[in-house]
Protein backbone atom coordinates (compact mmCIF):
# COMPACT_ATOMS: atom_id res chain seq x y z
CA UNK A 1 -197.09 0.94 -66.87
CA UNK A 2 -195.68 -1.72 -64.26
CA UNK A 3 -197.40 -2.94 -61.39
CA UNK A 4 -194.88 -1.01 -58.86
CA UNK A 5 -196.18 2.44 -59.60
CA UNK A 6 -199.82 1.52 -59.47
CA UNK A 7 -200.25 2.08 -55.97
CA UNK A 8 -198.35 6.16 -56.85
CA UNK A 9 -201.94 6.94 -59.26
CA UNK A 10 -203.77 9.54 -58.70
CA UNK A 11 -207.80 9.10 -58.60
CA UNK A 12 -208.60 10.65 -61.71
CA UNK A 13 -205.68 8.56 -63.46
CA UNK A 14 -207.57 5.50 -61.57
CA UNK A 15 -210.91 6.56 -62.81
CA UNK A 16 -209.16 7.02 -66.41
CA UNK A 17 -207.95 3.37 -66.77
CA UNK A 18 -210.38 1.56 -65.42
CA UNK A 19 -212.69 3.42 -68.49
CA UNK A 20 -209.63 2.64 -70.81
CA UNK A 21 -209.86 -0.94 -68.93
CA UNK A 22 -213.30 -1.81 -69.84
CA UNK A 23 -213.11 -1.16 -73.30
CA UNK A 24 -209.82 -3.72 -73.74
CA UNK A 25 -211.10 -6.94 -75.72
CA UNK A 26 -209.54 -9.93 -74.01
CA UNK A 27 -207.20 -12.17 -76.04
CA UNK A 28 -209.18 -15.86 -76.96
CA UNK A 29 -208.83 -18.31 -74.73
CA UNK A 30 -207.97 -16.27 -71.90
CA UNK A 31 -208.93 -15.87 -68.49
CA UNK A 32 -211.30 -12.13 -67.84
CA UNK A 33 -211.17 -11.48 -64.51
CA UNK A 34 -213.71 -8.78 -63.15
CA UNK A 35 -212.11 -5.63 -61.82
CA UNK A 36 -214.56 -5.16 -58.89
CA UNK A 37 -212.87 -8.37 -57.77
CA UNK A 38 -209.48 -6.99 -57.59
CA UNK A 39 -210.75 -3.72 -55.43
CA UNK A 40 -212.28 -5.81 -52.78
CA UNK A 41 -210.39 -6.27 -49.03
CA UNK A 42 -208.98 -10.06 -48.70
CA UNK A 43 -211.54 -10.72 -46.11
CA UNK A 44 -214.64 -9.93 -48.44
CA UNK A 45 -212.98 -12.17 -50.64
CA UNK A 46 -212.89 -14.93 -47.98
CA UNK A 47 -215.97 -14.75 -47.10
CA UNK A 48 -218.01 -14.94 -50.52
CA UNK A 49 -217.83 -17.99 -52.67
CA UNK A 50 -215.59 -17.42 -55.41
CA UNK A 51 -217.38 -16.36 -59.01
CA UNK A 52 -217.36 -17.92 -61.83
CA UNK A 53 -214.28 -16.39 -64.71
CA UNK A 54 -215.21 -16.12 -67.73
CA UNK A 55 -213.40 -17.45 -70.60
CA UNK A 56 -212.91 -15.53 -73.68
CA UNK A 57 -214.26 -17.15 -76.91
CA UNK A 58 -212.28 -19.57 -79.55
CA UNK A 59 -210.12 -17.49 -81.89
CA UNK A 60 -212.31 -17.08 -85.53
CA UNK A 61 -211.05 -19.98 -88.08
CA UNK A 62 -208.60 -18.06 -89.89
CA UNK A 63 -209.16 -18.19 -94.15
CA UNK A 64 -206.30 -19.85 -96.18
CA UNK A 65 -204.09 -17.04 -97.63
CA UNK A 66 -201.80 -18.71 -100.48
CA UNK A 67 -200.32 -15.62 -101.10
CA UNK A 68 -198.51 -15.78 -97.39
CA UNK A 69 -196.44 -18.75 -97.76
CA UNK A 70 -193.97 -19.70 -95.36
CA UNK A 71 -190.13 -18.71 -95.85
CA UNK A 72 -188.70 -20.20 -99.16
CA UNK A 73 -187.01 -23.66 -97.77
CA UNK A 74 -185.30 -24.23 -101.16
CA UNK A 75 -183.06 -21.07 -101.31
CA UNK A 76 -180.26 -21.15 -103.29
CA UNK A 77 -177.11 -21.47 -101.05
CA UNK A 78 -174.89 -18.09 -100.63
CA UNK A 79 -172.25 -18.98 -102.75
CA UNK A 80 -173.91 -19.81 -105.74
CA UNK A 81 -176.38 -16.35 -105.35
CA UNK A 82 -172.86 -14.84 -104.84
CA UNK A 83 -171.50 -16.52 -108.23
CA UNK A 84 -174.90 -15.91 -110.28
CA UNK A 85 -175.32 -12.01 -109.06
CA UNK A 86 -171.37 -11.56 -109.70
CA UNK A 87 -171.49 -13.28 -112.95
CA UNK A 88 -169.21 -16.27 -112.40
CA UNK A 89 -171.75 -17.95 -112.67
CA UNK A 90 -173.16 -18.05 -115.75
CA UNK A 91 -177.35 -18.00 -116.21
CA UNK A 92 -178.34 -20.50 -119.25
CA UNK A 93 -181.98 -19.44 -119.99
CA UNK A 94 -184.10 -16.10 -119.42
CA UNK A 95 -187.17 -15.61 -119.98
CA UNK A 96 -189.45 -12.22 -119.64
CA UNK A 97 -193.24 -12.62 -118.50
CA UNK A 98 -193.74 -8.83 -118.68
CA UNK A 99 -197.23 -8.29 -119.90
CA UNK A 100 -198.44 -11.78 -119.47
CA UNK A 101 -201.66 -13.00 -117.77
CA UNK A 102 -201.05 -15.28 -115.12
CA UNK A 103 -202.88 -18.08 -117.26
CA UNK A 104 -200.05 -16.95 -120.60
CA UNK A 105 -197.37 -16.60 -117.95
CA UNK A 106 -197.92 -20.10 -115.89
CA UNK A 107 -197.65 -21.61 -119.63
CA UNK A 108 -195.38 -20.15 -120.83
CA UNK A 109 -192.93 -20.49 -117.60
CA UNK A 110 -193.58 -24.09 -117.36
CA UNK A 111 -192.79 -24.50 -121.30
CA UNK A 112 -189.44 -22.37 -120.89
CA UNK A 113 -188.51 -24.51 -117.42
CA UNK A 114 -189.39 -27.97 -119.08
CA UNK A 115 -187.46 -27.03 -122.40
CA UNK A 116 -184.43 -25.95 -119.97
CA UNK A 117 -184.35 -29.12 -118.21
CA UNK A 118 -184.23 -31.40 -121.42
CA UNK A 119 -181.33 -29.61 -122.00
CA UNK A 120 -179.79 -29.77 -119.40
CA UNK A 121 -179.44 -26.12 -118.44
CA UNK A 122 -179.07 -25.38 -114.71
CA UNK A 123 -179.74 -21.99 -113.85
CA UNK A 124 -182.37 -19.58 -115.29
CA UNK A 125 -183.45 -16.01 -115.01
CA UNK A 126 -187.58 -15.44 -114.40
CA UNK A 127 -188.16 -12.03 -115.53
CA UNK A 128 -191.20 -10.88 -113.53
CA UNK A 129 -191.31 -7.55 -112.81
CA UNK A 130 -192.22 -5.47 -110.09
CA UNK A 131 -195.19 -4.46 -110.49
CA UNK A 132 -196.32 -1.24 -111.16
CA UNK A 133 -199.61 -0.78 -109.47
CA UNK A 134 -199.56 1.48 -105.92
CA UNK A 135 -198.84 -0.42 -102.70
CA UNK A 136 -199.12 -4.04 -104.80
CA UNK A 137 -196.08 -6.18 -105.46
CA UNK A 138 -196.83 -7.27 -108.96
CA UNK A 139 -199.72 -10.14 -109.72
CA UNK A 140 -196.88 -12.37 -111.26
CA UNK A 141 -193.76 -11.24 -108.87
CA UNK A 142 -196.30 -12.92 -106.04
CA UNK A 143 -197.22 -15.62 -107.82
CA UNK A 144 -194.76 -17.21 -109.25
CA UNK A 145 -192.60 -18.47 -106.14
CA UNK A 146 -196.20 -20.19 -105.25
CA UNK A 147 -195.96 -22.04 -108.21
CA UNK A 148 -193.02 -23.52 -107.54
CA UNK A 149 -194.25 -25.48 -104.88
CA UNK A 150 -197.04 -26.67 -106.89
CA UNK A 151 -196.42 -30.67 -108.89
CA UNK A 152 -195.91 -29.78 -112.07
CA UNK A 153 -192.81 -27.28 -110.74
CA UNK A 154 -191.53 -28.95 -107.66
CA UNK A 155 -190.24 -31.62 -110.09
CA UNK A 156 -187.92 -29.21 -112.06
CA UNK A 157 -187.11 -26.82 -109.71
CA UNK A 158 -184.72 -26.92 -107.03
CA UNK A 159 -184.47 -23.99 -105.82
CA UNK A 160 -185.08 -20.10 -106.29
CA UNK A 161 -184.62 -16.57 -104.53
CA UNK A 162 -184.59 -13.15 -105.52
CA UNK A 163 -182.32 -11.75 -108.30
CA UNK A 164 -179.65 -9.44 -107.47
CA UNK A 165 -180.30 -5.50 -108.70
CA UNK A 166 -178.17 -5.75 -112.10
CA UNK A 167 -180.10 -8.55 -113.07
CA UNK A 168 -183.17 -7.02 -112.55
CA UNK A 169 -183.53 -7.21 -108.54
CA UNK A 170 -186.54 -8.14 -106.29
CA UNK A 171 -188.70 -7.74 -110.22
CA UNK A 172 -186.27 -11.33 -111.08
CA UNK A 173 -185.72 -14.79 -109.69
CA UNK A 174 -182.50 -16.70 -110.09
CA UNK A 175 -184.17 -20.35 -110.64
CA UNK A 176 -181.70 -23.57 -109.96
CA UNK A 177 -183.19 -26.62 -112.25
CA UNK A 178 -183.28 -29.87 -110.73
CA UNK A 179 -180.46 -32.44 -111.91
CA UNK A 180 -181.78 -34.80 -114.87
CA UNK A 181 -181.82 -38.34 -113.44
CA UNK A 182 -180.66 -39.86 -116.72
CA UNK A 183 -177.15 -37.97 -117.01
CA UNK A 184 -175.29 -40.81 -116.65
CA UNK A 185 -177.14 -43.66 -118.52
């Protein structure tokens, strides 16, 4: 409701927000002023030294969620997504981590990514899947973009992003391996 149309309120719908007013929890770190305050003529307010506000508390020290990671900064670039969903592009490994743990699927991922790199293969397919459990995404569909940005994978991958539908959609990751330094020697 805007401030223009406050004076137009009836009583009752005055008596009805300032009950709906009092049970509002003020935002942390921000000013509460008192009602009463507000319904008081200018020259009360003149007259009485002004009271004390009241500051809402500090904001409760939020937990660390890994599973809420900032946006992916190492997307693939358009064109090659374009290429790799299209299939001008071609994809040089795949693997499947269907029915893995995450212990079985972190090892084996990092096996199939290090092999790929020693030979020099560029882009992969990570077979996650979807998950199939109501209102979850899939243990491993979460979890393995966060690995990516752990040591051991930040040195062979360069970047990654969400498979296109044919080639198995949001349950498959298009991975880019890093260049090898020792092409040329």
């Amino acid at each position: 409701m805007s401030r223009r149309n406050e004076k137009n309120l009836s009583m009752e719908d005055r008596i009805l927000w300032s009950k709906v007013a009092r049970t509002a929890i003020p935002l942390p770190g921000k000013v509460v002023e008192d009602e009463t305050e507000k319904d008081e003529s200018f020259a009360a307010l003149l007259e009485e030294k002004p009271k004390p506000r009241k500051v809402a508390s500090e904001p409760p020290a939020r937990p660390h969620n890994p599973a809420s990671q900032p946006p992916n900064p190492h997307r693939l670039d358009r064109t090659t997504h374009r290429k790799l969903a299209k299939g001008k592009l071609r994809i040089d490994g795949k693997v499947d981590l269907h029915g893995l743990t995450q212990a079985e699927a972190h090892s084996l991922l990092l096996s199939f990514l290090h092999q790929a790199y020693a030979a020099g293969r560029r882009h992969v397919l990570i077979v996650t899947g979807k998950g199939s459990s109501l209102g979850s995404d899939g243990v491993l569909r979460r979890a393995v973009p966060a690995w990516f940005a752990t040591p051991p994978f930040r040195a062979l991958v360069g970047a990654h992003e969400d498979a296109e539908r044919r080639h198995g959609g949001s349950g498959a990751i298009y991975v880019r391996l890093r260049r090898r330094e020792d092409r040329g020697a």
